[in-house]
N, C-alpha and C. Protein backbone atom coordinates (compact mmCIF):
# COMPACT_ATOMS: atom_id res chain seq x y z
N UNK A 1 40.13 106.66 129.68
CA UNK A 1 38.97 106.40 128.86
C UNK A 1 38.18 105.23 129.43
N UNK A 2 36.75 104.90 129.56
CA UNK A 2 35.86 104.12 129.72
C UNK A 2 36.22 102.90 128.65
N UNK A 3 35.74 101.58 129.36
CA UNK A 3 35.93 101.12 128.17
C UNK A 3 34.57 100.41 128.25
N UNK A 4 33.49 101.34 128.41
CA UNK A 4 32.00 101.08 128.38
C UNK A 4 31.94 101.12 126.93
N UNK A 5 31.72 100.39 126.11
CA UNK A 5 31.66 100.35 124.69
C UNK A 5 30.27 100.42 124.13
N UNK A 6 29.07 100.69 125.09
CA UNK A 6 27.91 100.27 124.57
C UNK A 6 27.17 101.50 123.83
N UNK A 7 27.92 102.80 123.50
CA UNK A 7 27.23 103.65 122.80
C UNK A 7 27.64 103.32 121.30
N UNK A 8 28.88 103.01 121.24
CA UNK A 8 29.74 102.41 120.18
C UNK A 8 29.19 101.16 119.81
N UNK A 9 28.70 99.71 120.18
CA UNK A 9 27.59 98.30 120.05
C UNK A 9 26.70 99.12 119.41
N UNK A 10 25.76 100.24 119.64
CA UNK A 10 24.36 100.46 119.17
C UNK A 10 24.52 101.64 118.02
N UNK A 11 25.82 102.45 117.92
CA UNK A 11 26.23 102.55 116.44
C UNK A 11 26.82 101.34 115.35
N UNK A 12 27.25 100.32 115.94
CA UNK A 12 27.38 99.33 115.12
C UNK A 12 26.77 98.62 114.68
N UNK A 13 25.65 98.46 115.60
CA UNK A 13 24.25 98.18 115.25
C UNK A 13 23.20 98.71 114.05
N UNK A 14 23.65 99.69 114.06
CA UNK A 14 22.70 100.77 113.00
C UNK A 14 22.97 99.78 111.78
N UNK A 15 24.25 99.27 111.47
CA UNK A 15 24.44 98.70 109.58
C UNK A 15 24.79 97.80 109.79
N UNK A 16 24.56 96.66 110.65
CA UNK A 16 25.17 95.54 110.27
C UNK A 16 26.83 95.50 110.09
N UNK A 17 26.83 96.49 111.32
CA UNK A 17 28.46 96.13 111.70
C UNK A 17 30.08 96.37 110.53
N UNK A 18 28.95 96.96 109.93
CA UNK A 18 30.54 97.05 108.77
C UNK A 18 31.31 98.53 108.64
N UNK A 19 32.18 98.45 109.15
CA UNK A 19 33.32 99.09 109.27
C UNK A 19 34.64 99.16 108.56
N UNK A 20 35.52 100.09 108.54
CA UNK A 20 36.84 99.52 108.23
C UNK A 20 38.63 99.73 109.06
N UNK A 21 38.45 98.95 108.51
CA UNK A 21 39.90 98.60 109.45
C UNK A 21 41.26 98.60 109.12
N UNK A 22 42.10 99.24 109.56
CA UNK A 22 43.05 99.64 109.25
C UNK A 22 44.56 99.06 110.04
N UNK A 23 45.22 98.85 109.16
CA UNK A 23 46.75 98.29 109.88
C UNK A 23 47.58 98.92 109.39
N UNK A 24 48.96 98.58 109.93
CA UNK A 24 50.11 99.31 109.29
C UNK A 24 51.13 98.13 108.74
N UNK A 25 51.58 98.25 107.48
CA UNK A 25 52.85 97.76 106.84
C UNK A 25 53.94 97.52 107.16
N UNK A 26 54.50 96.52 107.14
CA UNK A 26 56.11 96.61 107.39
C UNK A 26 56.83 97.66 106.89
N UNK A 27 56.27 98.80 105.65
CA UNK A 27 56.91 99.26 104.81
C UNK A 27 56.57 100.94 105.61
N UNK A 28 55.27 100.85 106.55
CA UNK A 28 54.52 101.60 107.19
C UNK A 28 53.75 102.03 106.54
N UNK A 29 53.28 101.75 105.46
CA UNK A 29 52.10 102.27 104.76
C UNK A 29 50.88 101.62 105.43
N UNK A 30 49.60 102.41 105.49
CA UNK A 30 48.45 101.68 105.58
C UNK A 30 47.46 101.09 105.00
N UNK A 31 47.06 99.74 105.69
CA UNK A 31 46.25 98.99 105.06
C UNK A 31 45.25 98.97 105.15
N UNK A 32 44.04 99.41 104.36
CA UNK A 32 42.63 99.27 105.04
C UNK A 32 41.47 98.56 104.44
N UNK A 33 40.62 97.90 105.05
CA UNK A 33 39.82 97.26 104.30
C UNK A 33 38.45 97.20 105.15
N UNK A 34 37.11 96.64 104.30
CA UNK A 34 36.15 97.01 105.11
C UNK A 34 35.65 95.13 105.61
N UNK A 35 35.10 95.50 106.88
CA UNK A 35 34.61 94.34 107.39
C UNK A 35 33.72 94.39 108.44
N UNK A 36 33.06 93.28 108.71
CA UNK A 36 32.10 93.14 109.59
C UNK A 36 32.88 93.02 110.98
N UNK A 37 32.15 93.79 112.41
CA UNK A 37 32.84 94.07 113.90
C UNK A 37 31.49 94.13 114.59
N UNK A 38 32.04 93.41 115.86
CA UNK A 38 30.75 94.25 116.80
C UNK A 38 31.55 94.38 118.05
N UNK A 39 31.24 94.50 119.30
CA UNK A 39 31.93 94.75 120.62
C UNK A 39 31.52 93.45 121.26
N UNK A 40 32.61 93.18 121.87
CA UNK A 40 32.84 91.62 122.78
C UNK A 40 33.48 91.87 123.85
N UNK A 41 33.62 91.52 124.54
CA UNK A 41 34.60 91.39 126.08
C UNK A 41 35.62 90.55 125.21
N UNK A 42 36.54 91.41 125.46
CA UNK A 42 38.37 91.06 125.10
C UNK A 42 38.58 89.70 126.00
N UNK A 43 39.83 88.86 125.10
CA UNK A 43 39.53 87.19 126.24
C UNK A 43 40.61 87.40 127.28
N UNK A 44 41.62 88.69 127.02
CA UNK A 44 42.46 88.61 127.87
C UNK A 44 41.91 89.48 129.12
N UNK A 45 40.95 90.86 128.94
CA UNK A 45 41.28 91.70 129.85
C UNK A 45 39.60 91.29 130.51
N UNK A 46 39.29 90.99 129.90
CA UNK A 46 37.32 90.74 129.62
C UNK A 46 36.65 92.39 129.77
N UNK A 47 37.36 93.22 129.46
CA UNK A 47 36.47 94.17 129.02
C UNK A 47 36.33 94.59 127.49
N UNK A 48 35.31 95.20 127.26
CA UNK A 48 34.55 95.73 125.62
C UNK A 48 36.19 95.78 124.97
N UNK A 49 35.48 95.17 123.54
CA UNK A 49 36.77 95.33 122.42
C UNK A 49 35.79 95.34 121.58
N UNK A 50 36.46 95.92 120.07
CA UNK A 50 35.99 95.54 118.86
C UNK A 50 36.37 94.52 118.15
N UNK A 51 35.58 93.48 117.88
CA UNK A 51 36.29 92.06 117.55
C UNK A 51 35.58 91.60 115.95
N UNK A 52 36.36 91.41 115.23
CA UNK A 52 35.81 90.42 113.83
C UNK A 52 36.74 89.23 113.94
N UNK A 53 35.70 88.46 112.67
CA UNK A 53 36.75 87.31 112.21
C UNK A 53 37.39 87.55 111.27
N UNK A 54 38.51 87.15 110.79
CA UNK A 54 39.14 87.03 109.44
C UNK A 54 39.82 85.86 108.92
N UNK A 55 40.17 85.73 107.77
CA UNK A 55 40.95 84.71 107.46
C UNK A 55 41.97 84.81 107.75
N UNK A 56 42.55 83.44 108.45
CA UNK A 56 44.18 83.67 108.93
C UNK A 56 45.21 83.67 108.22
N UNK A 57 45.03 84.31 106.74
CA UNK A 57 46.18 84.13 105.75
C UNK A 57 45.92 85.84 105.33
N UNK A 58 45.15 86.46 106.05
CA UNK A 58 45.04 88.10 105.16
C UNK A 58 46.15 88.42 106.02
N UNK A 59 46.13 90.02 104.70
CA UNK A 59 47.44 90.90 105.28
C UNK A 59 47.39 91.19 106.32
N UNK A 60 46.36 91.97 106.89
CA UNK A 60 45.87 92.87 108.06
C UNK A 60 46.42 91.69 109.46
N UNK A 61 46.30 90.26 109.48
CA UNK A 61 46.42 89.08 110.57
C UNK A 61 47.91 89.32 110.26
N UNK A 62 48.72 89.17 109.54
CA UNK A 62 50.13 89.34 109.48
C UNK A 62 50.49 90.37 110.52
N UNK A 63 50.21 91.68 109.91
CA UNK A 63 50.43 93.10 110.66
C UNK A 63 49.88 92.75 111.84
N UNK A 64 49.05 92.29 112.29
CA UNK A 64 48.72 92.20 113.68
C UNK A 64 49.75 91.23 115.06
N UNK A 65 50.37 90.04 113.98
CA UNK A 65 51.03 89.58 114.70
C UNK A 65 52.19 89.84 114.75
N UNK A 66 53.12 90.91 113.78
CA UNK A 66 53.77 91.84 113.92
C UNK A 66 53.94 92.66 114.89
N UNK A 67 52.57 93.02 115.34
CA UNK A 67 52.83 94.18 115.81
C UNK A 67 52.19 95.54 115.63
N UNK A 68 51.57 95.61 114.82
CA UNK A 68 50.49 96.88 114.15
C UNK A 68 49.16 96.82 115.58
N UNK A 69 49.35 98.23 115.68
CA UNK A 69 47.78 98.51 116.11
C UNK A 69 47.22 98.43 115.23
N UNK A 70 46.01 98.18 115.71
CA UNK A 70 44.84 98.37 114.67
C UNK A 70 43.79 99.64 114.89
N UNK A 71 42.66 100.30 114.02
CA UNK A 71 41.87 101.52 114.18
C UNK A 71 40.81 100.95 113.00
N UNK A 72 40.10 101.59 113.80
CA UNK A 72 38.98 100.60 113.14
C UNK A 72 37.17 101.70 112.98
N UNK A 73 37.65 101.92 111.86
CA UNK A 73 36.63 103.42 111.71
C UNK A 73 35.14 102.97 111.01
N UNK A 74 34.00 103.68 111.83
CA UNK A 74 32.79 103.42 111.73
C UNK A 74 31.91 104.81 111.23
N UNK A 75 31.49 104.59 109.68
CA UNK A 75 30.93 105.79 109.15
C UNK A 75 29.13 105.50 109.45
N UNK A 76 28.53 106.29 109.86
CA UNK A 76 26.91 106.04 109.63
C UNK A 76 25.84 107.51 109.84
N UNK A 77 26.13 107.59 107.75
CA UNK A 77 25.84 109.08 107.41
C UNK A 77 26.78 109.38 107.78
N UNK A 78 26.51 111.09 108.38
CA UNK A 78 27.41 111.98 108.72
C UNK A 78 28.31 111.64 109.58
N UNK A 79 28.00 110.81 110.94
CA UNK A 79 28.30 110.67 112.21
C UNK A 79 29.43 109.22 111.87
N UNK A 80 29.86 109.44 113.12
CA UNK A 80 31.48 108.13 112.68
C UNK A 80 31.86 108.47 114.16
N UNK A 81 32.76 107.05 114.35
CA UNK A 81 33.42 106.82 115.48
C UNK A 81 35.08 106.07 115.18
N UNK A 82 35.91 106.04 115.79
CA UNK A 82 36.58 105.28 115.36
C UNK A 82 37.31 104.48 116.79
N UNK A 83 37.90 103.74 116.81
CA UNK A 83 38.66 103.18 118.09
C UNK A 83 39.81 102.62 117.68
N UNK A 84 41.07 102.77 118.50
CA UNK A 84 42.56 102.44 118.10
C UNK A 84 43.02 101.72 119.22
N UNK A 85 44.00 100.81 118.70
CA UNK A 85 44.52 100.29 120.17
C UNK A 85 45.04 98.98 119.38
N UNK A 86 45.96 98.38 119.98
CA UNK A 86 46.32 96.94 120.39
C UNK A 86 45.97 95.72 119.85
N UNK A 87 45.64 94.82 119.58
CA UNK A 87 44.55 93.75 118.95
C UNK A 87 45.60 92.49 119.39
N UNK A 88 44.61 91.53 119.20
CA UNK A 88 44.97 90.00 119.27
C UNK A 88 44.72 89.23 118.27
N UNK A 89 44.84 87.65 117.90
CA UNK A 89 44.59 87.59 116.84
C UNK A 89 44.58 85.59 117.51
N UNK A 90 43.24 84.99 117.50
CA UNK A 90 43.36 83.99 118.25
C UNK A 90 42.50 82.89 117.26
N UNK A 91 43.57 81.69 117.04
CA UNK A 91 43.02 81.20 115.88
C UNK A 91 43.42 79.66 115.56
N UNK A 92 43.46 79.38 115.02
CA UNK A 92 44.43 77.89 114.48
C UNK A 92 45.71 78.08 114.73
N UNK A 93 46.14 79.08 113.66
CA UNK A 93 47.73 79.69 113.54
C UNK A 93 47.68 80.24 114.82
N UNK A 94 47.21 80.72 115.71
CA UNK A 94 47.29 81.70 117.01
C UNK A 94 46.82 81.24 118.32
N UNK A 95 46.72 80.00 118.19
CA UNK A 95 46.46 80.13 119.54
C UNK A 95 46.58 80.32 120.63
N UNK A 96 45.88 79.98 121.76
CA UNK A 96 45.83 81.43 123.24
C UNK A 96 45.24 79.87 124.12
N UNK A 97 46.08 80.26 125.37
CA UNK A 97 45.51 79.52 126.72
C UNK A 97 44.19 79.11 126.38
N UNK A 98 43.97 78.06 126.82
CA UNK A 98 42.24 77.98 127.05
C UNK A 98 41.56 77.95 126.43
N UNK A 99 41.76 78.04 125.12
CA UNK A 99 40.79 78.05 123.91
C UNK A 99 41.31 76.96 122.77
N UNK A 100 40.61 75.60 123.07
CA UNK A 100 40.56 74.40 122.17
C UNK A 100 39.81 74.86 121.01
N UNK A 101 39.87 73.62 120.25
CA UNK A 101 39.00 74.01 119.18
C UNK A 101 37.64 74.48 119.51
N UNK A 102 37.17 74.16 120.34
CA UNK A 102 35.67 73.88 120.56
C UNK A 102 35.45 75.18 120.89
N UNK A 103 36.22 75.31 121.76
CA UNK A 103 36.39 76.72 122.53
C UNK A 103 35.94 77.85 121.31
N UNK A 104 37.18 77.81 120.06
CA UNK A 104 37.56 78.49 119.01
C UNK A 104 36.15 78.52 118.29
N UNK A 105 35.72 77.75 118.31
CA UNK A 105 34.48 77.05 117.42
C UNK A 105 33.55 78.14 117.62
N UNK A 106 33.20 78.10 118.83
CA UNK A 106 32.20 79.22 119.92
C UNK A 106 32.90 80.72 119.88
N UNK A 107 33.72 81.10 120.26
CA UNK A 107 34.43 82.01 119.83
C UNK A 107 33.75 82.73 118.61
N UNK A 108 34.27 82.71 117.13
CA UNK A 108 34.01 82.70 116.06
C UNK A 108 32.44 82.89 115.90
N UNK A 109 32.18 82.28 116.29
CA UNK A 109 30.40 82.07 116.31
C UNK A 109 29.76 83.17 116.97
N UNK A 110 30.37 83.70 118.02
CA UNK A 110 30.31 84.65 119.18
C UNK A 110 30.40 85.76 118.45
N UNK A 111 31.48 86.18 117.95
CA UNK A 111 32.07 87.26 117.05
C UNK A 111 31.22 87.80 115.56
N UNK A 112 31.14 86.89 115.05
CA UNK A 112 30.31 86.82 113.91
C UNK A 112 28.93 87.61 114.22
N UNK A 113 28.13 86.89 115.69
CA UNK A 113 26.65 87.15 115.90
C UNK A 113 26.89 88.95 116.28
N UNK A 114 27.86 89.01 117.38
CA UNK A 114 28.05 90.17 117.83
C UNK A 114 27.95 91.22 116.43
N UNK A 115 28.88 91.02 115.44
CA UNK A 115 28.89 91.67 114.31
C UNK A 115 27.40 91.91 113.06
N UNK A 116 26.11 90.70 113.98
CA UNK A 116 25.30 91.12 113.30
C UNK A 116 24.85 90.05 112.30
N UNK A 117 26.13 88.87 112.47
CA UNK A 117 25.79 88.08 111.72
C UNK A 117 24.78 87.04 111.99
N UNK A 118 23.99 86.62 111.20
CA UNK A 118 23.05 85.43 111.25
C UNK A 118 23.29 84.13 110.41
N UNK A 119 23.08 83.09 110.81
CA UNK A 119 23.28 81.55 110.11
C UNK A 119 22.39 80.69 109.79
N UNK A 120 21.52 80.21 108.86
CA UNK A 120 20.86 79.10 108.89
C UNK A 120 21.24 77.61 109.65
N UNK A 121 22.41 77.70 109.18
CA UNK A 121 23.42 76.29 109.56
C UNK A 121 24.65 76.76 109.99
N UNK A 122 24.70 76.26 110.93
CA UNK A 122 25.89 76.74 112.01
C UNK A 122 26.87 75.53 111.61
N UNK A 123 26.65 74.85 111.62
CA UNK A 123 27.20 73.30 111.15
C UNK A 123 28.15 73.55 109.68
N UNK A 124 27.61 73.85 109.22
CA UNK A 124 28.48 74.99 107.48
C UNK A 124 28.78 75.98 108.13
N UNK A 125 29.08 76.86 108.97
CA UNK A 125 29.43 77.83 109.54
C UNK A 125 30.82 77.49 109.79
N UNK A 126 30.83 76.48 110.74
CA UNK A 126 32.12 75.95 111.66
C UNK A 126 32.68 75.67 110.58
N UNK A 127 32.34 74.50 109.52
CA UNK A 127 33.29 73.94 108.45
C UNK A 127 33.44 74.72 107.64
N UNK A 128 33.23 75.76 107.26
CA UNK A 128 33.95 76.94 106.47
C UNK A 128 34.95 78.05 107.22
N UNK A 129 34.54 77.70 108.63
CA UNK A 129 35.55 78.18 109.63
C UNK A 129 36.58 78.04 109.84
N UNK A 130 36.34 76.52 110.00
CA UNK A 130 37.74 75.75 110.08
C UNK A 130 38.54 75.33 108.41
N UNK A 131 37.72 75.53 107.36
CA UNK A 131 38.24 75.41 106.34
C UNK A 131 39.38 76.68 105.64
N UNK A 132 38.82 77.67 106.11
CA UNK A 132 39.35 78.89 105.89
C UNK A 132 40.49 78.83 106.91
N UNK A 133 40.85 78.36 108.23
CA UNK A 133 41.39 78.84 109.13
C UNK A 133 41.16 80.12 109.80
N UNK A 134 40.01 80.77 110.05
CA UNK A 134 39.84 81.76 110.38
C UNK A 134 39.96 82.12 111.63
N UNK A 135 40.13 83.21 112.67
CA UNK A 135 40.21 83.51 113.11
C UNK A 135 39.62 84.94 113.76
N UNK A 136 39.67 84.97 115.18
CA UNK A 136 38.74 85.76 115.92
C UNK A 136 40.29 86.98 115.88
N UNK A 137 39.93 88.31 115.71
CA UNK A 137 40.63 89.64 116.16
C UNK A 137 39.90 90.33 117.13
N UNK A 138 40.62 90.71 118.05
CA UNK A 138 40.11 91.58 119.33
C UNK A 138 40.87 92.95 119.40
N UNK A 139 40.17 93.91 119.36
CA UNK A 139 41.17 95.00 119.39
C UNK A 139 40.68 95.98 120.52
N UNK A 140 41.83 96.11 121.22
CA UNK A 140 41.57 96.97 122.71
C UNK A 140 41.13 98.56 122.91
N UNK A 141 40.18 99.05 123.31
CA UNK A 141 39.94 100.05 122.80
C UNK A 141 41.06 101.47 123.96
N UNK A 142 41.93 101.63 123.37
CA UNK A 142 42.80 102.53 123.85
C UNK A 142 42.94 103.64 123.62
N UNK A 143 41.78 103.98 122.68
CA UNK A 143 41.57 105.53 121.59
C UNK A 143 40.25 105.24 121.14
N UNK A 144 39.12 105.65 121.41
CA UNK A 144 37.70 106.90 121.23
C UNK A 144 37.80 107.57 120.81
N UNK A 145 37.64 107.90 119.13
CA UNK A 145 37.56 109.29 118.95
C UNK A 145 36.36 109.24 118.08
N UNK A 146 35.63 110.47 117.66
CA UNK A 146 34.44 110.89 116.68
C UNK A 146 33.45 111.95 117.24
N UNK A 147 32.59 112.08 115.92
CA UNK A 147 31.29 113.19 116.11
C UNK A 147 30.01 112.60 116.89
N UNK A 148 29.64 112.80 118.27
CA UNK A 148 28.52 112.61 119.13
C UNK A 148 27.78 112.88 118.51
């Protein structure tokens, strides 16, 4: 599979990036919930991923550092895409080579815009960032599937 992600960016584009995302349970049941994503260069491989932030105390960040793939399904109208694979989870609680706070700071900020997001004050951005403990998810796209 390509991991040219940019037909997938300009369907995510269509709504403001909101999708939902799905993990698996310790119990194996699935978890799904909806959230804002856009496509980023992954920090490990630097090619296209689907990346959000989350808070580093949700279920879905647990399952991830577990061990859960993640799939991460995009409805708009009729048409939908979805992508499965792998994920990371790089954060306060998680951190990764090379990425200080500052680093993290930018990161987050990165992720957010990709997803569509906009800020008046970036400055309240970071400190609700870092207040939350949040964290950047990257998920590898190892599965393409949907209606062209």
């Amino acid at each position: 599979m390509s991991n040219d992600l940019s037909d997938l960016r300009a369907f995510l584009a269509e709504e403001h990036g909101l999708a939902t995302v799905s993990t698996t349970q310790a119990d194996g049941r699935v978890l799904s919930s909806v959230v804002n994503c856009g496509v980023i260069a992954h920090p490990d491989s630097g090619e296209d991923s689907i990346a959000l932030v989350s808070r580093g105390d949700a279920a879905r960040v647990g399952h991830i550092r577990r061990g859960s793939e993640v799939t991460v399904a995009i409805r708009r109208g009729w048409r939908w895409r979805s992508i499965t694979g792998p994920a990371v989870v790089i954060g306060p609680d998680d951190p990764a080579a090379e990425v200080d706070d500052d680093a993290l700071r930018l990161m987050l900020r990165e992720v957010y815009q990709a997803a569509g997001g906009e800020h008046d004050d970036y400055d309240e951005y970071d400190r609700a960032m870092k207040e939350d403990r949040r964290a950047a998810v990257f998920v590898a796209a190892d599965r393409l599937l949907g209606n062209y």
